[in-house]
PDB file of N, CA and C in Angstrom:
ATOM      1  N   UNK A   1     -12.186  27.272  32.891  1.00  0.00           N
ATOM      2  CA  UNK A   1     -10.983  26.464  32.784  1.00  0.00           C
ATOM      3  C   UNK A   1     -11.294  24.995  33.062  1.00  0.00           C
ATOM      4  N   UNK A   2     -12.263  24.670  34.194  1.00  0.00           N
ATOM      5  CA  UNK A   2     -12.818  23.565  34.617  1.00  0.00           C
ATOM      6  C   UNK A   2     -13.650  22.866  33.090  1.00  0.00           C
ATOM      7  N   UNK A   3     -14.169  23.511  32.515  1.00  0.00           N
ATOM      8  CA  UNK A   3     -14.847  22.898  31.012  1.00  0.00           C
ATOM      9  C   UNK A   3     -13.955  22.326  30.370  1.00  0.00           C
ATOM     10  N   UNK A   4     -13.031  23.195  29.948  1.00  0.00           N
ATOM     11  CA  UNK A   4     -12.104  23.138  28.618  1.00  0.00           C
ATOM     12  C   UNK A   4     -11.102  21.807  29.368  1.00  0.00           C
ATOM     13  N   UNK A   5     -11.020  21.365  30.518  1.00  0.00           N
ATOM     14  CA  UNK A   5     -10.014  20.290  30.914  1.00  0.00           C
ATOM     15  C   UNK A   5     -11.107  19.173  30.747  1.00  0.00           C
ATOM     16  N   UNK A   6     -12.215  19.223  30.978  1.00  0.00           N
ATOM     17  CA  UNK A   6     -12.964  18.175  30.999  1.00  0.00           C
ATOM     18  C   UNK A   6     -13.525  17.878  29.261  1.00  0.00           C
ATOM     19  N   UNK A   7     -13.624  18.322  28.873  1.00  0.00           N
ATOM     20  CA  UNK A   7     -14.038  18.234  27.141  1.00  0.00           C
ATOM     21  C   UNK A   7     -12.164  18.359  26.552  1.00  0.00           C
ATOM     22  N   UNK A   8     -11.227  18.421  26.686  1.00  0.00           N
ATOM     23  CA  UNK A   8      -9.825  17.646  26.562  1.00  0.00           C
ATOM     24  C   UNK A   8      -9.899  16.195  27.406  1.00  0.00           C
ATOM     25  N   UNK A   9     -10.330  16.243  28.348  1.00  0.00           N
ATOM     26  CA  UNK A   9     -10.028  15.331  28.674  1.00  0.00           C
ATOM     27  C   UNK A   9     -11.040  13.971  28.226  1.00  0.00           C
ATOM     28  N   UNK A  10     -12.289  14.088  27.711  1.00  0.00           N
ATOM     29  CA  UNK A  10     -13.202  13.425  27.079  1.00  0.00           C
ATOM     30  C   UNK A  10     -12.978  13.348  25.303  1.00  0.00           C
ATOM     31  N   UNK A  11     -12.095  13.873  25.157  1.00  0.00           N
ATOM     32  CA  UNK A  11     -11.699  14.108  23.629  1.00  0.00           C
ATOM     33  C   UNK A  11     -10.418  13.388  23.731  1.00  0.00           C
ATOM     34  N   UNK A  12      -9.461  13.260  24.684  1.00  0.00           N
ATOM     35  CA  UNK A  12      -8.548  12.214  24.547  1.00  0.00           C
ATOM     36  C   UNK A  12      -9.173  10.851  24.698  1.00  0.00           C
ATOM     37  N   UNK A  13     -10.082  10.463  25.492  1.00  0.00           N
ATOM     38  CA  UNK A  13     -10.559   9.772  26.130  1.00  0.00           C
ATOM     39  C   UNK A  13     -11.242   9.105  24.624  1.00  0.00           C
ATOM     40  N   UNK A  14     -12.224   9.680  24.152  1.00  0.00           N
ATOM     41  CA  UNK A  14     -12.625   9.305  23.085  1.00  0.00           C
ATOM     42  C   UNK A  14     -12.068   8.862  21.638  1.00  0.00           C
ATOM     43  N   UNK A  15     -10.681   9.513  21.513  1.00  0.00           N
ATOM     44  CA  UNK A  15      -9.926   9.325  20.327  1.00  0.00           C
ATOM     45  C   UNK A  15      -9.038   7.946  21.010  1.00  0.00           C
ATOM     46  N   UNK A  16      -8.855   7.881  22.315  1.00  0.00           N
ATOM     47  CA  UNK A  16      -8.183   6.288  22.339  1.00  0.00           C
ATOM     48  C   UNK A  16      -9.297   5.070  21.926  1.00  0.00           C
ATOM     49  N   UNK A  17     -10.915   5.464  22.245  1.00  0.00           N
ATOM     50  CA  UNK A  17     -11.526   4.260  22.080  1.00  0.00           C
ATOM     51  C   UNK A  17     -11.637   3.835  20.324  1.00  0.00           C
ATOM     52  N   UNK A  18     -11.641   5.240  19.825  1.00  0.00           N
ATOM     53  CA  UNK A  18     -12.201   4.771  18.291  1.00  0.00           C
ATOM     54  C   UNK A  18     -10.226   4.148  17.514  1.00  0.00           C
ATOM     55  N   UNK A  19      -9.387   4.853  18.254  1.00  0.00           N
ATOM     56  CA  UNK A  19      -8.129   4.452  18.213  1.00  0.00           C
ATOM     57  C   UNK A  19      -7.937   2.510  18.147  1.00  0.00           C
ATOM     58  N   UNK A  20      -8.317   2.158  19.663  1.00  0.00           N
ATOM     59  CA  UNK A  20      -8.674   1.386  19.762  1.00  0.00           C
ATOM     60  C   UNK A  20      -9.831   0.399  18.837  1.00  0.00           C
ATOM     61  N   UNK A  21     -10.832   0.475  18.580  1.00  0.00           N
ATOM     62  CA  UNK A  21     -11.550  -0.030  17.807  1.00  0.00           C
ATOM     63  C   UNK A  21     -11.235  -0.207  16.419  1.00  0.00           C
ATOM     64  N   UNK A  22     -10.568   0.617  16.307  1.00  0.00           N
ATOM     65  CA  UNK A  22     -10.121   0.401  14.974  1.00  0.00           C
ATOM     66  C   UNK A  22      -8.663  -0.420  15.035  1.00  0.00           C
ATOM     67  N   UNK A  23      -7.911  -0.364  15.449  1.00  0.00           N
ATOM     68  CA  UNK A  23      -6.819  -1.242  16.085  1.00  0.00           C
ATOM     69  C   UNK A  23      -7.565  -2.879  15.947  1.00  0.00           C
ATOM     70  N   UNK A  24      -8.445  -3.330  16.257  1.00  0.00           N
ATOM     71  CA  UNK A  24      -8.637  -4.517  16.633  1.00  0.00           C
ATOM     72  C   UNK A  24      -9.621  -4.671  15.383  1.00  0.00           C
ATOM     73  N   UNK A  25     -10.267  -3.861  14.413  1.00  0.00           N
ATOM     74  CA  UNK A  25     -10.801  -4.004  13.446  1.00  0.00           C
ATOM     75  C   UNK A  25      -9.698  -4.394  12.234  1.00  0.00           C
ATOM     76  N   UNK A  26      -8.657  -4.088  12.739  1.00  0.00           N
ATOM     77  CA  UNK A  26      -7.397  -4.933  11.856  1.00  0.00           C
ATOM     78  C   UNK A  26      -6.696  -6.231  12.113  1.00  0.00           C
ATOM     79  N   UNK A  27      -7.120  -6.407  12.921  1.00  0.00           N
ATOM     80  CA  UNK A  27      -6.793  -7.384  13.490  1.00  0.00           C
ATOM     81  C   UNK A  27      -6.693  -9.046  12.608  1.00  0.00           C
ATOM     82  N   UNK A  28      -7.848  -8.965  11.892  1.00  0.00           N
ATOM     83  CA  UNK A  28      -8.215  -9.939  10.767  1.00  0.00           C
ATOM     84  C   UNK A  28      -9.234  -9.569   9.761  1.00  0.00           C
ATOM     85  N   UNK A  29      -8.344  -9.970   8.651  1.00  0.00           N
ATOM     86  CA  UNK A  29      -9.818  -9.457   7.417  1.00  0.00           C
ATOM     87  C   UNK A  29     -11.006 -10.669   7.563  1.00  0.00           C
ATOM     88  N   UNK A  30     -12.009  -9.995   7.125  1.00  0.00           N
ATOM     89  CA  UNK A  30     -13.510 -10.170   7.152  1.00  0.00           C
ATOM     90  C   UNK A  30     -14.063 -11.067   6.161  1.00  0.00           C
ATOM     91  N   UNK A  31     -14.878 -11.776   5.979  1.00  0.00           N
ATOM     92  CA  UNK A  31     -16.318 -11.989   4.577  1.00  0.00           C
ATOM     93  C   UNK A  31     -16.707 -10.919   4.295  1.00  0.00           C
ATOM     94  N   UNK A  32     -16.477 -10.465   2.667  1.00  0.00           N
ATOM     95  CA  UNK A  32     -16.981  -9.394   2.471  1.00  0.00           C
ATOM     96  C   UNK A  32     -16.091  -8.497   2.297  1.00  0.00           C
ATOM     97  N   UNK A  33     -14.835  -8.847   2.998  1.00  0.00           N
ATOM     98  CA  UNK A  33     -13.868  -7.505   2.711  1.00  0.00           C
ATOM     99  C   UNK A  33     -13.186  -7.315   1.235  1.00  0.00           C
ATOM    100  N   UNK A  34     -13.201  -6.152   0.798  1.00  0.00           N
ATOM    101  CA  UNK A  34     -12.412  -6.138  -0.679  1.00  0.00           C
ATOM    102  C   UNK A  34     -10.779  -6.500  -0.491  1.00  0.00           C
ATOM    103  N   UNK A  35      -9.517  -7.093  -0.996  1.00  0.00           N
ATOM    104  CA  UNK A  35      -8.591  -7.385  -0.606  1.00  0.00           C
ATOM    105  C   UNK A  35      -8.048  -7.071  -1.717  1.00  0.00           C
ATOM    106  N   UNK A  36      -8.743  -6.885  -2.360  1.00  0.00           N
ATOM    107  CA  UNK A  36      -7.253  -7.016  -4.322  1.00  0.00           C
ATOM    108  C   UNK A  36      -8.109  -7.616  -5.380  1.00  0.00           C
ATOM    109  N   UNK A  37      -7.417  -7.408  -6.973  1.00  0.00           N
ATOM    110  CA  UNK A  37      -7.838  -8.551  -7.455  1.00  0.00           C
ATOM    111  C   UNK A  37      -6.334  -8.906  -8.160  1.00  0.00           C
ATOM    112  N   UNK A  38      -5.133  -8.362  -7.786  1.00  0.00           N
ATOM    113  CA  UNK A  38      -3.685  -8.736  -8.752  1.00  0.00           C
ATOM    114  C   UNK A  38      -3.209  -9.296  -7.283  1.00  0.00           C
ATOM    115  N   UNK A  39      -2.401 -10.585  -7.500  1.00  0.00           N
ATOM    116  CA  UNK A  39      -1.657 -10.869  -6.873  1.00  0.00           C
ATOM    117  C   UNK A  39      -1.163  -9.976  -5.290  1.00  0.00           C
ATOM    118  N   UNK A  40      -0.436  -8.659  -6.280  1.00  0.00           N
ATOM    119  CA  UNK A  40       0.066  -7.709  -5.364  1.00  0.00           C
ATOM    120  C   UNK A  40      -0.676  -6.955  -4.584  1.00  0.00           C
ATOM    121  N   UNK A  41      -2.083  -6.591  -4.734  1.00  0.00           N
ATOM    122  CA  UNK A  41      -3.067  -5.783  -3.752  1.00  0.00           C
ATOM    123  C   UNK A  41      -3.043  -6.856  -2.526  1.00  0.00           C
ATOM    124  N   UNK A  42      -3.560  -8.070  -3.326  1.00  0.00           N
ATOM    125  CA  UNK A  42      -4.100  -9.176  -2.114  1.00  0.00           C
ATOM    126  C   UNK A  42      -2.933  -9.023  -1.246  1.00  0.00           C
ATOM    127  N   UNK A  43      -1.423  -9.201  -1.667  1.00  0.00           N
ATOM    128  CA  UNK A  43      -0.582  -9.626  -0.822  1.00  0.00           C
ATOM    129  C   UNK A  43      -0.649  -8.944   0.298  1.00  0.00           C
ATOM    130  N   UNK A  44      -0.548  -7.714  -0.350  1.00  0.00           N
ATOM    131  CA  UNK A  44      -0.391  -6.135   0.908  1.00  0.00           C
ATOM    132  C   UNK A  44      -1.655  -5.955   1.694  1.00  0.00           C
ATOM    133  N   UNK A  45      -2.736  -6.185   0.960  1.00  0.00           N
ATOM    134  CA  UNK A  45      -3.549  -6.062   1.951  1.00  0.00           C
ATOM    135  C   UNK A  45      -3.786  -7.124   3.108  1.00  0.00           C
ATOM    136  N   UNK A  46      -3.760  -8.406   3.104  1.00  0.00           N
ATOM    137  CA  UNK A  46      -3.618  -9.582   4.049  1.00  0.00           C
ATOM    138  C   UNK A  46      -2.291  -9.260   4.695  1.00  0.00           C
ATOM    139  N   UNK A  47      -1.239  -8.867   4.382  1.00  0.00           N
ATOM    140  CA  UNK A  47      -0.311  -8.753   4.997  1.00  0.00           C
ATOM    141  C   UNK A  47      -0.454  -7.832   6.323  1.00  0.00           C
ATOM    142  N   UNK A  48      -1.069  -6.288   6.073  1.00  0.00           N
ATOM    143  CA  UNK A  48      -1.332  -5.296   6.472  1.00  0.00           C
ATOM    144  C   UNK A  48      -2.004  -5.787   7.564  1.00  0.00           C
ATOM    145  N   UNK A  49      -2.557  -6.904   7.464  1.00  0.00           N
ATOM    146  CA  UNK A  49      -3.658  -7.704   8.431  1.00  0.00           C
ATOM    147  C   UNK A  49      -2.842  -8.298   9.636  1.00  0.00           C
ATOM    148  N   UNK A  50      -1.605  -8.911   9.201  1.00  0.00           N
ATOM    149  CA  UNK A  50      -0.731  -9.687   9.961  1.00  0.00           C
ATOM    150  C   UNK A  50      -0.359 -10.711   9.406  1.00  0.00           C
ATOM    151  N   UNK A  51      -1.086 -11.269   8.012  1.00  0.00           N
ATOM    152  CA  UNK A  51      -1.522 -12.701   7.452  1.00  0.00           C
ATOM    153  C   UNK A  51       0.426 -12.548   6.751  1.00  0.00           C
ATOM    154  N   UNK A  52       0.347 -13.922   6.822  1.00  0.00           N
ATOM    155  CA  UNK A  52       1.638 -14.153   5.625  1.00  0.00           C
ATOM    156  C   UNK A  52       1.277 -14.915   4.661  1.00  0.00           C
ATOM    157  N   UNK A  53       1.282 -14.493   3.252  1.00  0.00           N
ATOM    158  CA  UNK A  53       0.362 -15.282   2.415  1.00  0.00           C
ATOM    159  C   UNK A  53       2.133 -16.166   1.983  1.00  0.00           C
ATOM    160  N   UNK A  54       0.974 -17.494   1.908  1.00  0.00           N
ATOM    161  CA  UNK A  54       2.085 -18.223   1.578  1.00  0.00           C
ATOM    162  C   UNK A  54       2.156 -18.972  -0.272  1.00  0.00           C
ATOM    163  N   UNK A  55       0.728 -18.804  -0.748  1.00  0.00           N
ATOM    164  CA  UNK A  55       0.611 -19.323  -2.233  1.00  0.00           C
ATOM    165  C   UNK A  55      -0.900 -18.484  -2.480  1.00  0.00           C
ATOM    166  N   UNK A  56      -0.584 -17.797  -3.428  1.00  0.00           N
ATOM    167  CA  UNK A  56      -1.859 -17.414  -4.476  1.00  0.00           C
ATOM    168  C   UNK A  56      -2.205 -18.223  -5.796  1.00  0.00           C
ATOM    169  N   UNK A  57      -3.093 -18.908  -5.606  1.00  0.00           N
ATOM    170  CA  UNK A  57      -3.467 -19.530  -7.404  1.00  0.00           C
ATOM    171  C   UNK A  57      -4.821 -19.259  -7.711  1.00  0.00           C
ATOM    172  N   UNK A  58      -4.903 -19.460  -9.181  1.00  0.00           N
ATOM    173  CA  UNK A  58      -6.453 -19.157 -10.044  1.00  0.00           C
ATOM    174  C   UNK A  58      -6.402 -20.296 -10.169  1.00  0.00           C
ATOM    175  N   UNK A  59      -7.817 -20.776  -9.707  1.00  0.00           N
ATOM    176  CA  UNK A  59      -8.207 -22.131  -9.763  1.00  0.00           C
ATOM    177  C   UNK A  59      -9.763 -22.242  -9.756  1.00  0.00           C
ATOM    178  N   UNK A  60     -10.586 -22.900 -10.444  1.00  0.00           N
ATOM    179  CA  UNK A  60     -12.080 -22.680 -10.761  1.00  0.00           C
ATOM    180  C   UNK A  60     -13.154 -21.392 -10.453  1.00  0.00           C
ATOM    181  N   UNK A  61     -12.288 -20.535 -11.548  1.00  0.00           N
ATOM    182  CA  UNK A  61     -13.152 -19.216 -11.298  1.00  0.00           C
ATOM    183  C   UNK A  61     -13.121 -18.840  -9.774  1.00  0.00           C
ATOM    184  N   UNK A  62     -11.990 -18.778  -9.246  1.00  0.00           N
ATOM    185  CA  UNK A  62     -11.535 -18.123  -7.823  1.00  0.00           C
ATOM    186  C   UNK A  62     -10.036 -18.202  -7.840  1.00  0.00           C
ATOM    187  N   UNK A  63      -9.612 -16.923  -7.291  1.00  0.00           N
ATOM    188  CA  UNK A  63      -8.600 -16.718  -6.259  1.00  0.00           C
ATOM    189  C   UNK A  63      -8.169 -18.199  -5.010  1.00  0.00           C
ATOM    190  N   UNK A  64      -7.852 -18.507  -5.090  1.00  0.00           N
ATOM    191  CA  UNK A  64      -7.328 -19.665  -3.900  1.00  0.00           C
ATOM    192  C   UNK A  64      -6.056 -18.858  -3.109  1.00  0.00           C
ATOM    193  N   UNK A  65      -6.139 -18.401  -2.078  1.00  0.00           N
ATOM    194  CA  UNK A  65      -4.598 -17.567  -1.225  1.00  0.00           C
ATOM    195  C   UNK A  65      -4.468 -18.613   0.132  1.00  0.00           C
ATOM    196  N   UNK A  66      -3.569 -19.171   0.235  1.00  0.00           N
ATOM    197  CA  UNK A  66      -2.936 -19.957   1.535  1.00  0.00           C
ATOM    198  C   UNK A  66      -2.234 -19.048   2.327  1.00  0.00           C
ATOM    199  N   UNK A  67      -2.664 -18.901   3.602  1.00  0.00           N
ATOM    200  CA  UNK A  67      -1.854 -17.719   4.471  1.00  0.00           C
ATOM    201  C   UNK A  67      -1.985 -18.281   5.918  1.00  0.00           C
ATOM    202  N   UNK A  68      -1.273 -18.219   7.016  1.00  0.00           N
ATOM    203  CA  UNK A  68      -1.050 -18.250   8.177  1.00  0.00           C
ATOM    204  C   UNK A  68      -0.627 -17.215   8.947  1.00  0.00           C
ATOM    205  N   UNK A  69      -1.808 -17.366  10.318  1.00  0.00           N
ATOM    206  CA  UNK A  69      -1.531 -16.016  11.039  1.00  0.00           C
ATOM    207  C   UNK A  69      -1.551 -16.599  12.290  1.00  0.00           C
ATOM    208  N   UNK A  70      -0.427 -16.062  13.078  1.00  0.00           N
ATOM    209  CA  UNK A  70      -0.372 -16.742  14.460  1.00  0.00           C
ATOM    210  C   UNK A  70      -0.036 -18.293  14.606  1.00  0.00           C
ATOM    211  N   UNK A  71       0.995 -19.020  13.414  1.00  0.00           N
ATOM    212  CA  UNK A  71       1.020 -20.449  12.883  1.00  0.00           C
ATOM    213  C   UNK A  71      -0.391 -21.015  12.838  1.00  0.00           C
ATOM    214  N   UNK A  72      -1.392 -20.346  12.407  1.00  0.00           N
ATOM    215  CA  UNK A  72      -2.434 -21.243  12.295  1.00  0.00           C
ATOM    216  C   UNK A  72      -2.803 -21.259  10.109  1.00  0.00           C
ATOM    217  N   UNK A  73      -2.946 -22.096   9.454  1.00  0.00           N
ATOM    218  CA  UNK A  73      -2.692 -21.912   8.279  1.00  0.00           C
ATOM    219  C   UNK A  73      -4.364 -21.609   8.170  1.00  0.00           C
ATOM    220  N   UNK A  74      -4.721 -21.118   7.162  1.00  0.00           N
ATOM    221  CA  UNK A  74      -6.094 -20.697   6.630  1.00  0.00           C
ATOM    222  C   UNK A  74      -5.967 -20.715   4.676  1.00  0.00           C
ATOM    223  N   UNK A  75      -7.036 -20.806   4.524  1.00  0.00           N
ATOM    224  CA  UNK A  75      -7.577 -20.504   2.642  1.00  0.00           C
ATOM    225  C   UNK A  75      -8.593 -19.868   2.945  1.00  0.00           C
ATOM    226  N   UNK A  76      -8.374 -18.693   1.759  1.00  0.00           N
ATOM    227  CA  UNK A  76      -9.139 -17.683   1.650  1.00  0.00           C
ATOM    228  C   UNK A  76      -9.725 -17.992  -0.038  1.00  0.00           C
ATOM    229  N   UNK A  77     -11.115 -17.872  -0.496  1.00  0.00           N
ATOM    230  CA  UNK A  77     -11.248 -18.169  -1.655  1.00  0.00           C
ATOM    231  C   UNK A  77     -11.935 -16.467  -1.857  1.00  0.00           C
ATOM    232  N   UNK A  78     -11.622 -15.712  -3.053  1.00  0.00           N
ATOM    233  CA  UNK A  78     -11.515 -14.403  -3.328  1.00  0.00           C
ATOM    234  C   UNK A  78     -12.372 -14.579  -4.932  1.00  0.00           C
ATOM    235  N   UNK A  79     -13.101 -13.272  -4.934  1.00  0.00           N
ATOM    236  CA  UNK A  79     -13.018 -13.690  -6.050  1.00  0.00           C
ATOM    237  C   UNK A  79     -12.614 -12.822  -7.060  1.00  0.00           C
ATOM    238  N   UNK A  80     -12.347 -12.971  -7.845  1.00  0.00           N
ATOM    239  CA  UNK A  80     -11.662 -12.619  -8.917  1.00  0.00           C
ATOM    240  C   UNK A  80     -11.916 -11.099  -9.384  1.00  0.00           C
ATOM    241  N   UNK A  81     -12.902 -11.143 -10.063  1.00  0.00           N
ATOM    242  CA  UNK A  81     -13.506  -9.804 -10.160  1.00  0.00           C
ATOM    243  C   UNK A  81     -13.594  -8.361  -9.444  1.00  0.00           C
ATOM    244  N   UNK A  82     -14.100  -8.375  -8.302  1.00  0.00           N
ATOM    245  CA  UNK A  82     -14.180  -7.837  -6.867  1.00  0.00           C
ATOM    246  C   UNK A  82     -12.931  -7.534  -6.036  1.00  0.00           C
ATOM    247  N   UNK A  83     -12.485  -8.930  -6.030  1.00  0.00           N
ATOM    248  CA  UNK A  83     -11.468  -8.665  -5.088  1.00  0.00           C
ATOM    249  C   UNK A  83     -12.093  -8.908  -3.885  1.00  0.00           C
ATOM    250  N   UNK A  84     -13.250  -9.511  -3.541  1.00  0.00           N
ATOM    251  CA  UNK A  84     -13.838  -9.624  -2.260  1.00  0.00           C
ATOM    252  C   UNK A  84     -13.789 -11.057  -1.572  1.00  0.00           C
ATOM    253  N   UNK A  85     -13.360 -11.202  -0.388  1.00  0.00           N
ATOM    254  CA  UNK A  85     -13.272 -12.510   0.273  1.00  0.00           C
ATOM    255  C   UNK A  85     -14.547 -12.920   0.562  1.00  0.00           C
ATOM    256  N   UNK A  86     -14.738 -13.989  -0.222  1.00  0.00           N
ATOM    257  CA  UNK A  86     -15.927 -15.013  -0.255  1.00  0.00           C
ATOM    258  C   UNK A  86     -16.137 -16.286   0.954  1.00  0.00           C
ATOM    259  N   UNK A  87     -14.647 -16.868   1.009  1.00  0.00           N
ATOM    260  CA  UNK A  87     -15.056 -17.594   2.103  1.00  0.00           C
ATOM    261  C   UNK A  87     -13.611 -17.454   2.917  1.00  0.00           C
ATOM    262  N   UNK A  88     -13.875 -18.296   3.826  1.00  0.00           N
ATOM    263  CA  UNK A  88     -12.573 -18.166   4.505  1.00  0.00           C
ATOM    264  C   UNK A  88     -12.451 -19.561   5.572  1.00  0.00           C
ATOM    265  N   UNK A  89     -11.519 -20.325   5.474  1.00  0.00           N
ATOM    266  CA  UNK A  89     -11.234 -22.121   5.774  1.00  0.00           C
ATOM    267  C   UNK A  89     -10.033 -21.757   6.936  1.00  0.00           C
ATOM    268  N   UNK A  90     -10.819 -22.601   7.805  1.00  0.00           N
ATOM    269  CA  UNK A  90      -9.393 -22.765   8.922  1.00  0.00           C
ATOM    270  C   UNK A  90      -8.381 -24.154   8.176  1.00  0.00           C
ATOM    271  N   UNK A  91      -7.271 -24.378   7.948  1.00  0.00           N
ATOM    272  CA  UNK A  91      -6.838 -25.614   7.400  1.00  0.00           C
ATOM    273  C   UNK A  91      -6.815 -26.756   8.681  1.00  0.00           C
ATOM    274  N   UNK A  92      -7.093 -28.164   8.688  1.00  0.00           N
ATOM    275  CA  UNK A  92      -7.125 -28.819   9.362  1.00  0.00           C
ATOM    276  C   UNK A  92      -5.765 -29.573   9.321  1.00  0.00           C
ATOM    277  N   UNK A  93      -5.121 -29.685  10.612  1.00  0.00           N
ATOM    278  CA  UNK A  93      -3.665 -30.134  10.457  1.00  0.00           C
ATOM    279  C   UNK A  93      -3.298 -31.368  10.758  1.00  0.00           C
ATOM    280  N   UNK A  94      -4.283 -32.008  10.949  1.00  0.00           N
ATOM    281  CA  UNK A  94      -4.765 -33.869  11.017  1.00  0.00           C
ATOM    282  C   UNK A  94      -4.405 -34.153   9.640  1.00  0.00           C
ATOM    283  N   UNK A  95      -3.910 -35.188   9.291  1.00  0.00           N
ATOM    284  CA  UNK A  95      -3.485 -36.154   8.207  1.00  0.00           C
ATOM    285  C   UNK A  95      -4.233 -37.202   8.824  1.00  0.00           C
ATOM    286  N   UNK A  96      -5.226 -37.791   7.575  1.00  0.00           N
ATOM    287  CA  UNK A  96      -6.067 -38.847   7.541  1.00  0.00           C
ATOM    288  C   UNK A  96      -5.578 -40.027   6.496  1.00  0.00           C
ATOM    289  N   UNK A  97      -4.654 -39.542   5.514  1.00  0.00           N
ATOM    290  CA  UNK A  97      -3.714 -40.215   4.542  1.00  0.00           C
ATOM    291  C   UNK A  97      -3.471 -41.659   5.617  1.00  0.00           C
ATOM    292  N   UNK A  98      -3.083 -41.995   6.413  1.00  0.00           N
ATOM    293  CA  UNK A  98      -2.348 -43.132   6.853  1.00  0.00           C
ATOM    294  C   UNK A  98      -3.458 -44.051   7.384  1.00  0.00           C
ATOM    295  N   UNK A  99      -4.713 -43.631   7.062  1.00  0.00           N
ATOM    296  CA  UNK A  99      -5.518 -44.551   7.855  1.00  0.00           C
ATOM    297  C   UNK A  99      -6.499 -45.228   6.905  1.00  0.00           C
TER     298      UNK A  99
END
């Protein structure tokens, strides 16, 4: 009886960590991650992330997606084909225009 509580109890124990790990593996998509290649995959999948995409355009043989997570804005450049995130830009919220 002493086994079977301890191998339950290492089997809960274990399904919270990979629970966990995977929890925080969503946390933000990756370089490299596949996301879509229609509009609508990308949306759901960045969304699924937490991201709020705010503009998708085709613009020099790439995906261009504007999204903010946590009010911080980001560009994601995707590419087309794949569907795989190629790069990924923090946006800088300095305006240099006035100087």
């Amino acid at each position: 009886m002493l086994k079977t509580k301890k191998y339950s109890a290492l089997s809960i124990l274990s399904s919270c960590a990979v629970i966990a790990v995977a929890g925080g593996a969503m946390a933000a998509a990756s370089l490299g991650e596949t996301v879509g290649t229609t509009d609508e995959e990308i949306r759901a999948a960045l969304t699924a992330h937490g991201y709020t995409v705010e503009e998708i355009e085709r613009e020099g043989g790439e995906l261009e997606v504007e999204v903010t997570l946590n009010g911080q804005a980001m560009e994601f450049g995707i590419d087309p084909t794949s569907g795989q995130i190629l790069e990924m830009e923090l946006e800088d919220d300095t305006d240099d225009s006035d100087e």
